[in-house]
PDB file of N, CA and C in Angstrom:
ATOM      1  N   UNK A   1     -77.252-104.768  59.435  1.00  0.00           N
ATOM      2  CA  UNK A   1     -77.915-104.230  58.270  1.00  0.00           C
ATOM      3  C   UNK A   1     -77.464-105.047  57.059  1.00  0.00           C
ATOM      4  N   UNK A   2     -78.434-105.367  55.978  1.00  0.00           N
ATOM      5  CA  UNK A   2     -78.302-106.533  55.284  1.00  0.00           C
ATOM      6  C   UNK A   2     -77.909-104.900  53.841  1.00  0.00           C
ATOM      7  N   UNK A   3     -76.877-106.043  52.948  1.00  0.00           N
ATOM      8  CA  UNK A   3     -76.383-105.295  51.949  1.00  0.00           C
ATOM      9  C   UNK A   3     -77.462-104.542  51.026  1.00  0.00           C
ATOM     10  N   UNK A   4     -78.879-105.521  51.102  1.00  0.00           N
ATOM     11  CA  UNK A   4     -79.742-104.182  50.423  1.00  0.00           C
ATOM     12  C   UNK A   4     -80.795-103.502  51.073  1.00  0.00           C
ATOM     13  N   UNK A   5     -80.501-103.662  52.314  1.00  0.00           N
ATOM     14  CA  UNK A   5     -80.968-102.324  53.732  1.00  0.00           C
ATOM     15  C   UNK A   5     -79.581-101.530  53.247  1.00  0.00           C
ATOM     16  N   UNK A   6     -78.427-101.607  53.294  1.00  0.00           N
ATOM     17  CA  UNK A   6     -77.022-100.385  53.116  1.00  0.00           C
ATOM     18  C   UNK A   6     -77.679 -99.922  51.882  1.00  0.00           C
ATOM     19  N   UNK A   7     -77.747-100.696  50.622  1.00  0.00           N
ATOM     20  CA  UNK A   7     -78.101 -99.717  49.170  1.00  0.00           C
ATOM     21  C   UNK A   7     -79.033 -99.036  49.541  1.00  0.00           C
ATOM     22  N   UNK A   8     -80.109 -98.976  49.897  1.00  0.00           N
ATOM     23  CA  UNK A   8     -81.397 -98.242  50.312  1.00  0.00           C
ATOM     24  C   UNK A   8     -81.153 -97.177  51.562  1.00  0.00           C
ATOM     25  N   UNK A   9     -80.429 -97.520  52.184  1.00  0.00           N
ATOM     26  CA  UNK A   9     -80.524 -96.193  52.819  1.00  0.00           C
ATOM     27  C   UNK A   9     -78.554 -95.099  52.131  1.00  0.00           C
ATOM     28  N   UNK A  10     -77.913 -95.867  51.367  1.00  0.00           N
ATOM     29  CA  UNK A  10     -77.011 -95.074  50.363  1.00  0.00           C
ATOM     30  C   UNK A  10     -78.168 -94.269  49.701  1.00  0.00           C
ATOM     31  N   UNK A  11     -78.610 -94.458  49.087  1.00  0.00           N
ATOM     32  CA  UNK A  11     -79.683 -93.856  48.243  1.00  0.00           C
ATOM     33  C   UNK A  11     -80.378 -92.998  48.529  1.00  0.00           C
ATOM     34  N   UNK A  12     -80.741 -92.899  49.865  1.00  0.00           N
ATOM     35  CA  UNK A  12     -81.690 -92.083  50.993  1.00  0.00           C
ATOM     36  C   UNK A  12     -80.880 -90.981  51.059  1.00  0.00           C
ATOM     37  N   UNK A  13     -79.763 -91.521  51.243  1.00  0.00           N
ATOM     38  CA  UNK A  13     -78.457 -90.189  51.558  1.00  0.00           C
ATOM     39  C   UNK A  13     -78.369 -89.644  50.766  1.00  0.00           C
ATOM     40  N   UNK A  14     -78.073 -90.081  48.805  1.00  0.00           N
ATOM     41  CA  UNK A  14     -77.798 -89.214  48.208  1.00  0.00           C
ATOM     42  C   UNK A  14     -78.909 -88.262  47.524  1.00  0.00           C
ATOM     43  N   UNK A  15     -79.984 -88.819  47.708  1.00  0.00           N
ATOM     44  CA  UNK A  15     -81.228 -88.127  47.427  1.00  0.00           C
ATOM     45  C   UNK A  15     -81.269 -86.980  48.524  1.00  0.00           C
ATOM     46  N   UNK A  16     -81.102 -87.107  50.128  1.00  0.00           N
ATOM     47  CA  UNK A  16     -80.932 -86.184  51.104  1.00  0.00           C
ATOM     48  C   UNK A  16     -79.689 -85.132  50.344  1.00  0.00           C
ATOM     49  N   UNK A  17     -79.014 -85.490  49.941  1.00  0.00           N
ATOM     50  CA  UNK A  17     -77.997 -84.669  49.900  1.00  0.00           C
ATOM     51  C   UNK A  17     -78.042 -83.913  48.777  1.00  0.00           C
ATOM     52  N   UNK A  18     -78.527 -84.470  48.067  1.00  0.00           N
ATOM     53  CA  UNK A  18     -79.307 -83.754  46.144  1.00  0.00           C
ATOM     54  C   UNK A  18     -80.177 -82.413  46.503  1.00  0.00           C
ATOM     55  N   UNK A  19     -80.979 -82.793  47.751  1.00  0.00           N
ATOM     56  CA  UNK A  19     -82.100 -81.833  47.986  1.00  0.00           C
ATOM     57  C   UNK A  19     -81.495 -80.526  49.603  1.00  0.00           C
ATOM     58  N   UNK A  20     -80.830 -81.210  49.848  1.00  0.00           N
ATOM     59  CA  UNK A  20     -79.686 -80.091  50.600  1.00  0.00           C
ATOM     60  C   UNK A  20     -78.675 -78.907  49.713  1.00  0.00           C
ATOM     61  N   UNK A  21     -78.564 -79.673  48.585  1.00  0.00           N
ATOM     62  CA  UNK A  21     -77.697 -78.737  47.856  1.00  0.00           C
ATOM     63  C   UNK A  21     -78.616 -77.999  46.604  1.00  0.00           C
ATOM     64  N   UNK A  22     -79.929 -78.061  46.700  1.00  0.00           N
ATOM     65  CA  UNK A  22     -80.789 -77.464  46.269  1.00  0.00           C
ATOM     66  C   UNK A  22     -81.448 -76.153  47.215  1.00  0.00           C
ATOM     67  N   UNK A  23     -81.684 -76.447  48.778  1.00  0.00           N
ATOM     68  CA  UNK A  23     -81.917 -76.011  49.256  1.00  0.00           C
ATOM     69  C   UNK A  23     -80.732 -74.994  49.712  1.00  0.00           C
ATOM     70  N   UNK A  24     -79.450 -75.345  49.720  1.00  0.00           N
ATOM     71  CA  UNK A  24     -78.409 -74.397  49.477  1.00  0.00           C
ATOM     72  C   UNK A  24     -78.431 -73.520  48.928  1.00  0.00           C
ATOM     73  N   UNK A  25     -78.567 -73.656  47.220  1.00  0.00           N
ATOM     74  CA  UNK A  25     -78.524 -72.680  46.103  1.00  0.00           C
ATOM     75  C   UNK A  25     -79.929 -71.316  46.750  1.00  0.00           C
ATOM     76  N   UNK A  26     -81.271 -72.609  46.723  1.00  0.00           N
ATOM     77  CA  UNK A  26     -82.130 -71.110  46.941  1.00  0.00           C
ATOM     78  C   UNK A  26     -81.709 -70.286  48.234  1.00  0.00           C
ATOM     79  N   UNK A  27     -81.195 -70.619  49.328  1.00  0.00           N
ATOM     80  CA  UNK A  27     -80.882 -69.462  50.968  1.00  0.00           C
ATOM     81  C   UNK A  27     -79.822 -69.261  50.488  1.00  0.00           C
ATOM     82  N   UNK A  28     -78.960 -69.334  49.787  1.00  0.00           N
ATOM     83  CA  UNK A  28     -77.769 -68.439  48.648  1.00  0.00           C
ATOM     84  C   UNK A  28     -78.502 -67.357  48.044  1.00  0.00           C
ATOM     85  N   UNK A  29     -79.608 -67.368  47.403  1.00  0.00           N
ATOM     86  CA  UNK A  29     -80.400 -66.587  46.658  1.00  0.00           C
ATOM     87  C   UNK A  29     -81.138 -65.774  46.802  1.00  0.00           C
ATOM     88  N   UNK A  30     -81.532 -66.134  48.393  1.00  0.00           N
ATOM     89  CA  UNK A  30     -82.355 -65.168  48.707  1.00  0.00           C
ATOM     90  C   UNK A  30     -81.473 -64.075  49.420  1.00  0.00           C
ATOM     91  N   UNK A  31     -80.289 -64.900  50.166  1.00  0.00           N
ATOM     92  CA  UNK A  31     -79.235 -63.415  50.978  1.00  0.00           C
ATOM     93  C   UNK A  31     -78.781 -62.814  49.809  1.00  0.00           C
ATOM     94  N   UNK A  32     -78.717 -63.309  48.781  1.00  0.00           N
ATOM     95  CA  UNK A  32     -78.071 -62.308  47.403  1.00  0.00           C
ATOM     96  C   UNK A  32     -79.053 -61.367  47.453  1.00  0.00           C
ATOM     97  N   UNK A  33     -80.435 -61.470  47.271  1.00  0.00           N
ATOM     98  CA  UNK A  33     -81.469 -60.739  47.004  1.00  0.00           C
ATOM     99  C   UNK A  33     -81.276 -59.613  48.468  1.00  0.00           C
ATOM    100  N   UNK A  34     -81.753 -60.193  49.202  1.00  0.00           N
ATOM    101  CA  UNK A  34     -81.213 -59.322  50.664  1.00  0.00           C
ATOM    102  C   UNK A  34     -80.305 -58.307  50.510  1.00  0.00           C
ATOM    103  N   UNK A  35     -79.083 -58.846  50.440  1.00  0.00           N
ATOM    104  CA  UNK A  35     -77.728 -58.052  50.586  1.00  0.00           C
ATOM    105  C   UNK A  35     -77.846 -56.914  49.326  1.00  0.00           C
ATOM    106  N   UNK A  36     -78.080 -57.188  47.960  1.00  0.00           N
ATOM    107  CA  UNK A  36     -78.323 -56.269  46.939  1.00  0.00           C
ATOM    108  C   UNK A  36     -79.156 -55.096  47.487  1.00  0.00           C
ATOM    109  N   UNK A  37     -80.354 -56.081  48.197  1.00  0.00           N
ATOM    110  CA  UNK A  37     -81.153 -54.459  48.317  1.00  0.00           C
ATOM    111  C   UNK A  37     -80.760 -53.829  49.306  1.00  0.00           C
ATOM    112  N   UNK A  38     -79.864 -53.981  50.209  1.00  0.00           N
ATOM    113  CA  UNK A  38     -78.972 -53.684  51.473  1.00  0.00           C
ATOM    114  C   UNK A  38     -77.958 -52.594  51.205  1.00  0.00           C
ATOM    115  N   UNK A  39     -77.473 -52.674  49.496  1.00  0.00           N
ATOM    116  CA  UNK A  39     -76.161 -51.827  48.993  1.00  0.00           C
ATOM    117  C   UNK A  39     -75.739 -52.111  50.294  1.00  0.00           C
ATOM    118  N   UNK A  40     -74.649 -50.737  50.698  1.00  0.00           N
ATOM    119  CA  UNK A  40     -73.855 -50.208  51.798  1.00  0.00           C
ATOM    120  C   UNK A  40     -74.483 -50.427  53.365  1.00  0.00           C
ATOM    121  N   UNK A  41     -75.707 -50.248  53.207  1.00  0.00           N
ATOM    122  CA  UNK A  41     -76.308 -50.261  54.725  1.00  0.00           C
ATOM    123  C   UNK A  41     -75.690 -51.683  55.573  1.00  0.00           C
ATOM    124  N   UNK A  42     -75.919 -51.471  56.514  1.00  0.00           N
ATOM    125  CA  UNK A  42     -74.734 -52.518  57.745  1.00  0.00           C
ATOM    126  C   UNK A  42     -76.201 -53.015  58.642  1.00  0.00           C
ATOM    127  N   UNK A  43     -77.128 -52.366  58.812  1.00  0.00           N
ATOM    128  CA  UNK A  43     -78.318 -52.917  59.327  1.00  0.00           C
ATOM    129  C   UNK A  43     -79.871 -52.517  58.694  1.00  0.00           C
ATOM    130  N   UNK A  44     -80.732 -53.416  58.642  1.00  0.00           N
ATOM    131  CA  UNK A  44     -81.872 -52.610  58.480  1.00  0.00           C
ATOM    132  C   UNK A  44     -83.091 -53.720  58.839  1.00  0.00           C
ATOM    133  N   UNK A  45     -84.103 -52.734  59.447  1.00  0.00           N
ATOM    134  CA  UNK A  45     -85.158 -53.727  60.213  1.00  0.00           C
ATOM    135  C   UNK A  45     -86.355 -53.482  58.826  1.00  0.00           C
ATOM    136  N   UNK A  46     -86.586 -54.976  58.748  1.00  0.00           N
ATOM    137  CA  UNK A  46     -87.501 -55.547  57.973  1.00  0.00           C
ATOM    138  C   UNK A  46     -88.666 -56.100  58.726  1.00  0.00           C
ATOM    139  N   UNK A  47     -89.812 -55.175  59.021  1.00  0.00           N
ATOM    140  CA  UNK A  47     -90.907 -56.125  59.831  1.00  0.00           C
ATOM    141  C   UNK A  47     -90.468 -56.632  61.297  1.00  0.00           C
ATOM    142  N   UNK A  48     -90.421 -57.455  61.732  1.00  0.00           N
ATOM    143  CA  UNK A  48     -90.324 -58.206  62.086  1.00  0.00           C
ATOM    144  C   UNK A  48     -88.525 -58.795  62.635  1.00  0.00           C
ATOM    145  N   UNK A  49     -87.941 -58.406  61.708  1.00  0.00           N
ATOM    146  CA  UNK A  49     -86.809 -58.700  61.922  1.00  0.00           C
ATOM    147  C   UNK A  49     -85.770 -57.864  61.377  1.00  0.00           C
ATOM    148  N   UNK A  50     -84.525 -57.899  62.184  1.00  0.00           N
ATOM    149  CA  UNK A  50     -83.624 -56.948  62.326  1.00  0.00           C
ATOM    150  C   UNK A  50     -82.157 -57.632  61.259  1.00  0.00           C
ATOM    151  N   UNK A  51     -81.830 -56.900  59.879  1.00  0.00           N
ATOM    152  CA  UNK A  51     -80.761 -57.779  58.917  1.00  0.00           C
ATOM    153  C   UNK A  51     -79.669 -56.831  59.198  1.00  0.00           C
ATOM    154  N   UNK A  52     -78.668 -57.683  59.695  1.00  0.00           N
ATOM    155  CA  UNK A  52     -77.265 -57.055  59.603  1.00  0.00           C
ATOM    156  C   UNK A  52     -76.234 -57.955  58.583  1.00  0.00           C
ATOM    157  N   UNK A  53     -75.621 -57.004  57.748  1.00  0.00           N
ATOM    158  CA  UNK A  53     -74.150 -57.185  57.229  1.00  0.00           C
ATOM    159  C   UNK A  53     -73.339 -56.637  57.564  1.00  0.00           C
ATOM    160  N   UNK A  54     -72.458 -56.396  58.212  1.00  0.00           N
ATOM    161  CA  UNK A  54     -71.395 -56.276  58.813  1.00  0.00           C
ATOM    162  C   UNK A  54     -69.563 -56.833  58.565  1.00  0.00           C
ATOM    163  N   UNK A  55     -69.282 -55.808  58.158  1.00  0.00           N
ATOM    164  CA  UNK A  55     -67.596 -56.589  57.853  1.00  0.00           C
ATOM    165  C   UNK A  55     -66.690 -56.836  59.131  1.00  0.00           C
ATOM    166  N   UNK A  56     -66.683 -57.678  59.101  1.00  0.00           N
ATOM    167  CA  UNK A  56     -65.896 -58.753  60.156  1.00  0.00           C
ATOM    168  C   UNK A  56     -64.377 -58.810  59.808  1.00  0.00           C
ATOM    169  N   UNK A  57     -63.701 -58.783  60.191  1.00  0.00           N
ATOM    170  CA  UNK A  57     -62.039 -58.567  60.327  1.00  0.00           C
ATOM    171  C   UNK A  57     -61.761 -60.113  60.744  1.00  0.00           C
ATOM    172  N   UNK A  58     -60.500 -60.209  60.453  1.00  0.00           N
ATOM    173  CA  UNK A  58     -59.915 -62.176  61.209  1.00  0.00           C
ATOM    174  C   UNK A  58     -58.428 -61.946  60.983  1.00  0.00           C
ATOM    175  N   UNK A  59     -57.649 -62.774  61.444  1.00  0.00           N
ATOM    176  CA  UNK A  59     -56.205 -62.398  61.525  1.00  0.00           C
ATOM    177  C   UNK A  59     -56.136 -64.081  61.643  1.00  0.00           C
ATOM    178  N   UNK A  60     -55.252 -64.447  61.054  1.00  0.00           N
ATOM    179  CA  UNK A  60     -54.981 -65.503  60.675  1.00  0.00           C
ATOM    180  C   UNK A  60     -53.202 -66.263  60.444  1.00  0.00           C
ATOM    181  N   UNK A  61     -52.821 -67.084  60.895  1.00  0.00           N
ATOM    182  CA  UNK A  61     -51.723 -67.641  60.730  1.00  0.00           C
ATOM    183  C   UNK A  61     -50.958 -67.731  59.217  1.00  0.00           C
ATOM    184  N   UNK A  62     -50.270 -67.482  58.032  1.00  0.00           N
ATOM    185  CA  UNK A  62     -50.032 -68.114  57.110  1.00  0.00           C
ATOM    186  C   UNK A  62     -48.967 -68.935  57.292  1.00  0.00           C
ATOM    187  N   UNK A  63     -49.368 -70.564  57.155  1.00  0.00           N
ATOM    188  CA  UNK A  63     -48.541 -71.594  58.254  1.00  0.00           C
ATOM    189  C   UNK A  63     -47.724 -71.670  56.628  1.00  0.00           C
ATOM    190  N   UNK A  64     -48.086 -71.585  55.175  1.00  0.00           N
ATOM    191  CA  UNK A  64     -47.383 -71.491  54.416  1.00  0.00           C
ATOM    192  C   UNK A  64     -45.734 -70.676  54.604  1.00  0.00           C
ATOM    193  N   UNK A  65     -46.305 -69.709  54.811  1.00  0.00           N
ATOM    194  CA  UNK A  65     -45.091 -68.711  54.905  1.00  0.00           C
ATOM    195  C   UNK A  65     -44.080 -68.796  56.053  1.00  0.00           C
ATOM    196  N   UNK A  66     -45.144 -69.221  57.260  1.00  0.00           N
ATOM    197  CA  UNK A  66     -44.158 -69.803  58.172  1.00  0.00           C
ATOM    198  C   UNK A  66     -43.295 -70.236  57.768  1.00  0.00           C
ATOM    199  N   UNK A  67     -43.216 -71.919  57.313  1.00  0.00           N
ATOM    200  CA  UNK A  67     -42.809 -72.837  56.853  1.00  0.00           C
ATOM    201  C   UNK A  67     -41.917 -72.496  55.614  1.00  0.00           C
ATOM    202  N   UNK A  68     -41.891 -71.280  54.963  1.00  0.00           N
ATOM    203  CA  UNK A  68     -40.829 -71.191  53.868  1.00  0.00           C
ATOM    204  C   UNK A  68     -39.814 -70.421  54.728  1.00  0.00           C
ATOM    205  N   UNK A  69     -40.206 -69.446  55.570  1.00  0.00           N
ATOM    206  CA  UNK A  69     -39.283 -68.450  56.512  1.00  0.00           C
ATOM    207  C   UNK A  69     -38.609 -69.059  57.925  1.00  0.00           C
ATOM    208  N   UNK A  70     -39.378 -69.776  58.850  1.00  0.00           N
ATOM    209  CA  UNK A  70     -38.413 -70.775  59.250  1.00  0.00           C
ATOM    210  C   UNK A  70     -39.191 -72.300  59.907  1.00  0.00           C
ATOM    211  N   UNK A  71     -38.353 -73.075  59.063  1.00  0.00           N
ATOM    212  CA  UNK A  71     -39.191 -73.933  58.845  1.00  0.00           C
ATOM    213  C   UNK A  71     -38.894 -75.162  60.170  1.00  0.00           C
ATOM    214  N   UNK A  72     -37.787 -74.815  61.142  1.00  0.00           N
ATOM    215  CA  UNK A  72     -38.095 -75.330  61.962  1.00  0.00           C
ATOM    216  C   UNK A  72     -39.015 -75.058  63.541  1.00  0.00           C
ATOM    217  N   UNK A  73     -39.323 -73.942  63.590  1.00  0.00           N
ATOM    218  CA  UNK A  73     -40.310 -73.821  64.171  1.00  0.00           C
ATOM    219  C   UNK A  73     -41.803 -74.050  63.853  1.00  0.00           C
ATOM    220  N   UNK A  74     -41.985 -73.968  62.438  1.00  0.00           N
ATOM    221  CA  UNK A  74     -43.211 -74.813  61.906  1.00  0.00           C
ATOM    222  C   UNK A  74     -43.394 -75.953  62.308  1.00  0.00           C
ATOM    223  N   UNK A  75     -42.771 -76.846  62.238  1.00  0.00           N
ATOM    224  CA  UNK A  75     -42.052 -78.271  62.365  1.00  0.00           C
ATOM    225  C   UNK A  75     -42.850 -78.306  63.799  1.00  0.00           C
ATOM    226  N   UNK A  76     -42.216 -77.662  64.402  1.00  0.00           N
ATOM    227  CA  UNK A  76     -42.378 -77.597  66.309  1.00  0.00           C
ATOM    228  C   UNK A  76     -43.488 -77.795  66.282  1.00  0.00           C
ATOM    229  N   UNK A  77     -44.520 -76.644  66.081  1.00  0.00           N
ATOM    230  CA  UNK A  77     -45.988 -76.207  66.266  1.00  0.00           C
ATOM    231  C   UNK A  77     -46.884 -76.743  65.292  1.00  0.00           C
ATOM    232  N   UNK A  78     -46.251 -78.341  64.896  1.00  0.00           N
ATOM    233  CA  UNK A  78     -47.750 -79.258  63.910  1.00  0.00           C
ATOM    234  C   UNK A  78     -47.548 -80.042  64.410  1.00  0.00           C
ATOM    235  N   UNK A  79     -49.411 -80.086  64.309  1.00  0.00           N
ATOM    236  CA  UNK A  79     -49.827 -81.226  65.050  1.00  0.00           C
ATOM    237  C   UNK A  79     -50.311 -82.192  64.272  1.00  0.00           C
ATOM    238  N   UNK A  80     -50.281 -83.470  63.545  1.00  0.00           N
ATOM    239  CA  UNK A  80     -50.335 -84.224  62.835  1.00  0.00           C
ATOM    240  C   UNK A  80     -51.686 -84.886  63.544  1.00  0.00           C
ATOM    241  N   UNK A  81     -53.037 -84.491  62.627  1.00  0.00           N
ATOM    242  CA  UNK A  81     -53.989 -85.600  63.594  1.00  0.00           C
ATOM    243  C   UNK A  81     -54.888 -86.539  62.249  1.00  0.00           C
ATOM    244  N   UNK A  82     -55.537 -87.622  62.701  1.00  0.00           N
ATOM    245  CA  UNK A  82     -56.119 -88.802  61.653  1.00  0.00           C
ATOM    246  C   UNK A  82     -57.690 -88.787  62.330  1.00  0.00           C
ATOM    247  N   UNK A  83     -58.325 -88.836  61.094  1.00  0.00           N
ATOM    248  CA  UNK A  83     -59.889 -88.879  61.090  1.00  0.00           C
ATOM    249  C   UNK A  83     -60.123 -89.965  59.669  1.00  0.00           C
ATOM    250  N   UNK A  84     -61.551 -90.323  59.977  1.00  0.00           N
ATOM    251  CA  UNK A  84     -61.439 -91.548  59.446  1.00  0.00           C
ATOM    252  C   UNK A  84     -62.788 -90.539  58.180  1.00  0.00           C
ATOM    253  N   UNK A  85     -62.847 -90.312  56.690  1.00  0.00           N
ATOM    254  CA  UNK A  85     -63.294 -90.039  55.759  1.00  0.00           C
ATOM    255  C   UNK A  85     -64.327 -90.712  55.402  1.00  0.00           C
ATOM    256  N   UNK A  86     -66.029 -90.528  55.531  1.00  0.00           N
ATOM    257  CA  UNK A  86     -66.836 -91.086  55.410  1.00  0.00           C
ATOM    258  C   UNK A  86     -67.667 -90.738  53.885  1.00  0.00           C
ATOM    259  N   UNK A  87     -67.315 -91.805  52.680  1.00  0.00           N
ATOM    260  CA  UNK A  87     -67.592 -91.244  51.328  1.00  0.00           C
ATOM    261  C   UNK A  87     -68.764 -92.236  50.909  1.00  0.00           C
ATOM    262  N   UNK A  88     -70.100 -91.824  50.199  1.00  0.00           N
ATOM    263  CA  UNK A  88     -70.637 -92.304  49.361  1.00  0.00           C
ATOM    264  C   UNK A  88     -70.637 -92.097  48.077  1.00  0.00           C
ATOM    265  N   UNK A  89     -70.154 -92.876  46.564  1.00  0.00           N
ATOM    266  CA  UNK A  89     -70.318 -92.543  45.648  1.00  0.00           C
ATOM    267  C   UNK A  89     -70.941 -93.217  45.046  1.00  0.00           C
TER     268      UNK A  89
END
């Protein structure tokens, strides 16, 4: 790929990505709209289709706190891994 085939399709990307984060904001906007008219309710069938909100629970590690309380078993249980960062600016 010749350096102004790369600018042209850089460009492609950030225009793709301009209109992804547009299309973000509005399906942000419309579950706002959703969920508002939802208040409290946990399900409700609309036509066609069935909307659930539902509170979901998760339990989670705090590897912070680990690591201040004892910090050599933190130590033990990390795993140090490398990925390579793909940036257009």
């Amino acid at each position: 790929m010749s350096i102004t085939e790369m600018e042209a399709k850089a460009h492609e990307l950030q225009e793709l990505k301009r209109m992804r984060e547009e299309l973000e904001a509005e399906i942000e906007a419309a579950q706002d709209a959703i969920k508002a008219a939802m208040g409290d309710c946990e399900s409700v069938t609309a036509g066609a289709y069935k909307i659930t909100w539902k509170p979901v629970e998760s339990v989670r590690l705090d590897a912070k706190a680990l690591k201040a309380v004892l910090p050599d078993v933190a130590a033990q249980f990390t795993v140090k891994t490398t990925v390579r960062r793909f940036t257009v600016i």
